[in-house]
Every structure is written in structure tokens, then in C-alpha cells.
C-alpha atoms as a PDB file:
ATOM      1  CA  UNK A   1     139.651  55.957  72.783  1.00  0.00           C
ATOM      2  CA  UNK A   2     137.469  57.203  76.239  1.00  0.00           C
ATOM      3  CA  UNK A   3     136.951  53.663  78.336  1.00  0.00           C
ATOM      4  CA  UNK A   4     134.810  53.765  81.494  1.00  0.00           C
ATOM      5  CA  UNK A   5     135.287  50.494  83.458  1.00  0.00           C
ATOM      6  CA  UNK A   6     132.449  50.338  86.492  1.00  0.00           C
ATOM      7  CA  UNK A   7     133.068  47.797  89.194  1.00  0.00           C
ATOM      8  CA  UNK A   8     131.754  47.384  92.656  1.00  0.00           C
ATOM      9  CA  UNK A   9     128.350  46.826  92.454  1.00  0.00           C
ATOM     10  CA  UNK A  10     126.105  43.552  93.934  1.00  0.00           C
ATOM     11  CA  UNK A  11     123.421  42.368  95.950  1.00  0.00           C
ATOM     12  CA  UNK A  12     123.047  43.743  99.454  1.00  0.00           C
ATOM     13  CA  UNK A  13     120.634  44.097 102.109  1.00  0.00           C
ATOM     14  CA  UNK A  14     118.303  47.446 102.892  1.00  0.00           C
ATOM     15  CA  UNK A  15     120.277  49.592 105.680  1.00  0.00           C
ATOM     16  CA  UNK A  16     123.786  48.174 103.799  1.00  0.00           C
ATOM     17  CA  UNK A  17     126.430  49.999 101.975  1.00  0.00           C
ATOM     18  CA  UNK A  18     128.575  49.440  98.110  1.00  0.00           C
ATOM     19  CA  UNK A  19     131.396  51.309  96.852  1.00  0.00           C
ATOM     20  CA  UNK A  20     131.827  51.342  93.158  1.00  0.00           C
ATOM     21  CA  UNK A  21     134.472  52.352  91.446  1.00  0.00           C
ATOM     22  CA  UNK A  22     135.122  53.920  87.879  1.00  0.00           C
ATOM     23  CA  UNK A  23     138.441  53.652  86.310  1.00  0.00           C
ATOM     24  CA  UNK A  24     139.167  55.883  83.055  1.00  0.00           C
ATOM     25  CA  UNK A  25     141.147  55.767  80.161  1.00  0.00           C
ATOM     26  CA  UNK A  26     141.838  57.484  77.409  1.00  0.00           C
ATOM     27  CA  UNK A  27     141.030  60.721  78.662  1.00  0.00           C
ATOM     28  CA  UNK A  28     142.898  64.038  80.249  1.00  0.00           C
ATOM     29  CA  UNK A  29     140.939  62.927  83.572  1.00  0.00           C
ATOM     30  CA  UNK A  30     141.840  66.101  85.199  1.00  0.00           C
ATOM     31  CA  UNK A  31     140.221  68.012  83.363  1.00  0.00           C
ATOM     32  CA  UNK A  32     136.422  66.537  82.738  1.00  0.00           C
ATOM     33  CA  UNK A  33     132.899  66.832  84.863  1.00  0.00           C
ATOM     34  CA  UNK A  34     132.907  63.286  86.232  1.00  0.00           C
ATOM     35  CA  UNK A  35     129.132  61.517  87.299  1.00  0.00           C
ATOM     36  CA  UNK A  36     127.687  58.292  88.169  1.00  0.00           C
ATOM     37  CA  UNK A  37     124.300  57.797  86.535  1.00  0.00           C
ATOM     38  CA  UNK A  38     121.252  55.048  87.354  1.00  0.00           C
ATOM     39  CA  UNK A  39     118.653  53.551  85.700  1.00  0.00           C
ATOM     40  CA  UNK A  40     115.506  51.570  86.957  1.00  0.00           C
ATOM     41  CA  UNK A  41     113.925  48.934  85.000  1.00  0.00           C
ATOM     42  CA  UNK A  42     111.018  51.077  83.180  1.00  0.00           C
ATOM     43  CA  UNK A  43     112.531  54.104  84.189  1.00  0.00           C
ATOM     44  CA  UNK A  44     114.639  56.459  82.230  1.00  0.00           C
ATOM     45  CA  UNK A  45     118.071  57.044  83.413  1.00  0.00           C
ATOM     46  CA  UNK A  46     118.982  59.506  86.068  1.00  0.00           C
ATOM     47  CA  UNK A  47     121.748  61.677  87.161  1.00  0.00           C
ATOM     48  CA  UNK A  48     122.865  60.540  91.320  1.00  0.00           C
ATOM     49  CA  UNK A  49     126.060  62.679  91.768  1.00  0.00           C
ATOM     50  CA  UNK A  50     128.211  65.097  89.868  1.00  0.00           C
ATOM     51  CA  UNK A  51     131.574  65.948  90.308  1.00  0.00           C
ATOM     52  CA  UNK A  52     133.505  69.151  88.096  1.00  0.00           C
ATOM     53  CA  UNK A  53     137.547  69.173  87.838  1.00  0.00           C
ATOM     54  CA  UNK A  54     137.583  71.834  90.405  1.00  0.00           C
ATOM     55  CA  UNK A  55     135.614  69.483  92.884  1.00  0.00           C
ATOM     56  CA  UNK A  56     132.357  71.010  92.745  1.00  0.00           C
ATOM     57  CA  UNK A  57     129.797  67.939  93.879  1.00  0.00           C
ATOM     58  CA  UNK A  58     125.608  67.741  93.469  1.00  0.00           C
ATOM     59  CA  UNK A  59     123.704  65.237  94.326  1.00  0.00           C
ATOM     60  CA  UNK A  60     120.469  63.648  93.274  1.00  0.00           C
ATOM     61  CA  UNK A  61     117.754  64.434  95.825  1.00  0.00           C
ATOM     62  CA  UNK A  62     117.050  61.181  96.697  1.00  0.00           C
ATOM     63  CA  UNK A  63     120.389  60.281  97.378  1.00  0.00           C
ATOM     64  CA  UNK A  64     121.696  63.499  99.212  1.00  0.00           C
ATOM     65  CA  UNK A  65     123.598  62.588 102.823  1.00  0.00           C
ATOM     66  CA  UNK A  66     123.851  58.596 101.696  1.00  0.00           C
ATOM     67  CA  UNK A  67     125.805  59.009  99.350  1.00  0.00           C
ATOM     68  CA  UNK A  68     129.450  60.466  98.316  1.00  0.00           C
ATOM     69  CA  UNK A  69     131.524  61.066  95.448  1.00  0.00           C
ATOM     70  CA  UNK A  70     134.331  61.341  94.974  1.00  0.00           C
ATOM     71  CA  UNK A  71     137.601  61.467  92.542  1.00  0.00           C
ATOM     72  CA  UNK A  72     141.013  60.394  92.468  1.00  0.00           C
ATOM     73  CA  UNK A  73     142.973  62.345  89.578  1.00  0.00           C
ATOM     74  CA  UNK A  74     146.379  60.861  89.847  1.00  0.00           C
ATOM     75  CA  UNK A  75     144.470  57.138  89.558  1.00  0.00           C
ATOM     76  CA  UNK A  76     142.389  58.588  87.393  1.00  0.00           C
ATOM     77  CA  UNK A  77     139.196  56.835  89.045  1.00  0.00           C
ATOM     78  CA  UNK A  78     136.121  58.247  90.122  1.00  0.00           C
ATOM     79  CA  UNK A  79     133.915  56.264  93.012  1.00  0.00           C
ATOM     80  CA  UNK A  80     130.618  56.845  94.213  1.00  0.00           C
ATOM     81  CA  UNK A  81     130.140  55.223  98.440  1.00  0.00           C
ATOM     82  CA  UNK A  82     126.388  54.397  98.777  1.00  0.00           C
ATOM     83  CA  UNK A  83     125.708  54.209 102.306  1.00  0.00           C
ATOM     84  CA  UNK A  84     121.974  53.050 104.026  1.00  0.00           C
ATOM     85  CA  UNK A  85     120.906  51.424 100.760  1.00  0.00           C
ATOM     86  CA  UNK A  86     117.085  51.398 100.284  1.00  0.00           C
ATOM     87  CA  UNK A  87     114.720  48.708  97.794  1.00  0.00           C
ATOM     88  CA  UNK A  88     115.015  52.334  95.231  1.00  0.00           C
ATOM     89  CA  UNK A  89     118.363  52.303  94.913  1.00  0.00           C
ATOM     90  CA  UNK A  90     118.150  49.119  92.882  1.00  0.00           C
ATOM     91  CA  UNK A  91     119.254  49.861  89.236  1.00  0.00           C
ATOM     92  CA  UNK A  92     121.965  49.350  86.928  1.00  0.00           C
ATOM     93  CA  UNK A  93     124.842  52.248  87.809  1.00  0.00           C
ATOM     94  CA  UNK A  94     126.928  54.334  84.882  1.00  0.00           C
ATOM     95  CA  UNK A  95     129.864  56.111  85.130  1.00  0.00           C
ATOM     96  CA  UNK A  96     129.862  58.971  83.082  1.00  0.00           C
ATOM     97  CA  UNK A  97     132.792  61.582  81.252  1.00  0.00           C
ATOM     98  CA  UNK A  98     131.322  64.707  79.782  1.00  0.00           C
ATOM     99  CA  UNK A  99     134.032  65.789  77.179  1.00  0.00           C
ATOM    100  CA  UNK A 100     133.606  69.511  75.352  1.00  0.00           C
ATOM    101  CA  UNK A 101     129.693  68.724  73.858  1.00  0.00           C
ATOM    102  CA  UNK A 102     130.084  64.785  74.260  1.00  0.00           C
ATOM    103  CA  UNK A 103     128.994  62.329  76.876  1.00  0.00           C
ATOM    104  CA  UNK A 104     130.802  59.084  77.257  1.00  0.00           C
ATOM    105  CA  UNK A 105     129.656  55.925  79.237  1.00  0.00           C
ATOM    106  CA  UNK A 106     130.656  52.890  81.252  1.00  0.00           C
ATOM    107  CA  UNK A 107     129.095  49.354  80.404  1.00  0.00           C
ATOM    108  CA  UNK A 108     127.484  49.863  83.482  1.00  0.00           C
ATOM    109  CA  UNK A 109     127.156  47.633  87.189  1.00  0.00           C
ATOM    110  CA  UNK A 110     124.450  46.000  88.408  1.00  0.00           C
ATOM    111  CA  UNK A 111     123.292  47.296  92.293  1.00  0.00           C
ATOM    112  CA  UNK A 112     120.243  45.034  93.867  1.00  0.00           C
ATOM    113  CA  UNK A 113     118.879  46.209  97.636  1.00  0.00           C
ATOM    114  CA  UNK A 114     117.109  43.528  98.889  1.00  0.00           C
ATOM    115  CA  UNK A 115     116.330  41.453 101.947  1.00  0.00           C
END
């Protein structure tokens, strides 16, 4: 079956930076839209970057020259750097695998900006 494992995320300080990391299973990795996801206590969840098989990226507004994703297909991980962290940022992070009609998550990784 499709397994997302996140990892990578943590406390850090306004103006710092995470990595997190998405390793996949299960799946023909090479061929799927890859994302990483957020959601905000009280808010709904909310696409931050998108990433097709053919390397076509989008990003969230918010998030647009702070962070990158990217996508390894022979490790068959996908990793999202967050660079100049702000207190908005904070939220729990998904990984994401859309397959044909069907969208499969990650348990998800905690991310805290704070001072």
C-alpha cells in the first residue's frame, strides 16, 4: 500500500530555516504530482508547493522565494527547504501523492516558529 513518511520538522526561531523530508512507498514515484500541504490550528488545510513528474513547481503565495521543493526519483523522496521562517508558518506539514482521482497522505510533522 501508498506510505508517506514526513520527517524534519521542529521548533525554530523567526528568520531560521527546516528541511523536511518525505519518503514514499508503495508507489511508481516517478510518475505522480508530488506536494507538501499545511494546516493551522483553526484553519483548514492548505496547499504550500507542488511538484508534477515532469518537474513543474507552484508555490503557495505566502511562501513563494522562501521556500523550495524539490524531488528525488531514484530515492523516491520528496523535500520541501523552508528558508526565513515566520510566526505563520507554524502548522502541522503533509506530504501528499495524488494517484489517477486519489489523494494519499503522510501522518504529518509538526513545524513551530517561535522566539
Amino acid at each position: 500500500q501508498v506510505q508517506l513518511v514526513e520527517s524534519g520538522g521542529g521548533l525554530v526561531q523567526p528568520g531560521g530555516f527546516l528541511r523536511l523530508s518525505c519518503a514514499a512507498s508503495g508507489i511508481i514515484f516517478g510518475r505522480n504530482v508530488m506536494a507538501w500541504y499545511r494546516q493551522a490550528p483553526g484553519k483548514q488545510r492548505e496547499l504550500v508547493a507542488i511538484i508534477t513528474s515532469g518537474g513543474v513547481i507552484n508555490y503557495a503565495d505566502s511562501v513563494k522565494g522562501r521556500f523550495t521543493i524539490s524531488r528525488d526519483n531514484a530515492k523516491n523522496t520528496v523535500d520541501l527547504q523552508m528558508n526565513s521562517l515566520k510566526p505563520e508558518d507554524t502548522a502541522v506539514y503533509y506530504c501528499n501523492a495524488k494517484i489517477l482521482s486519489n489523494d494519499y497522505w503522510g501522518q504529518g510533522t509538526q513545524v513551530t516558529v517561535s522566539s
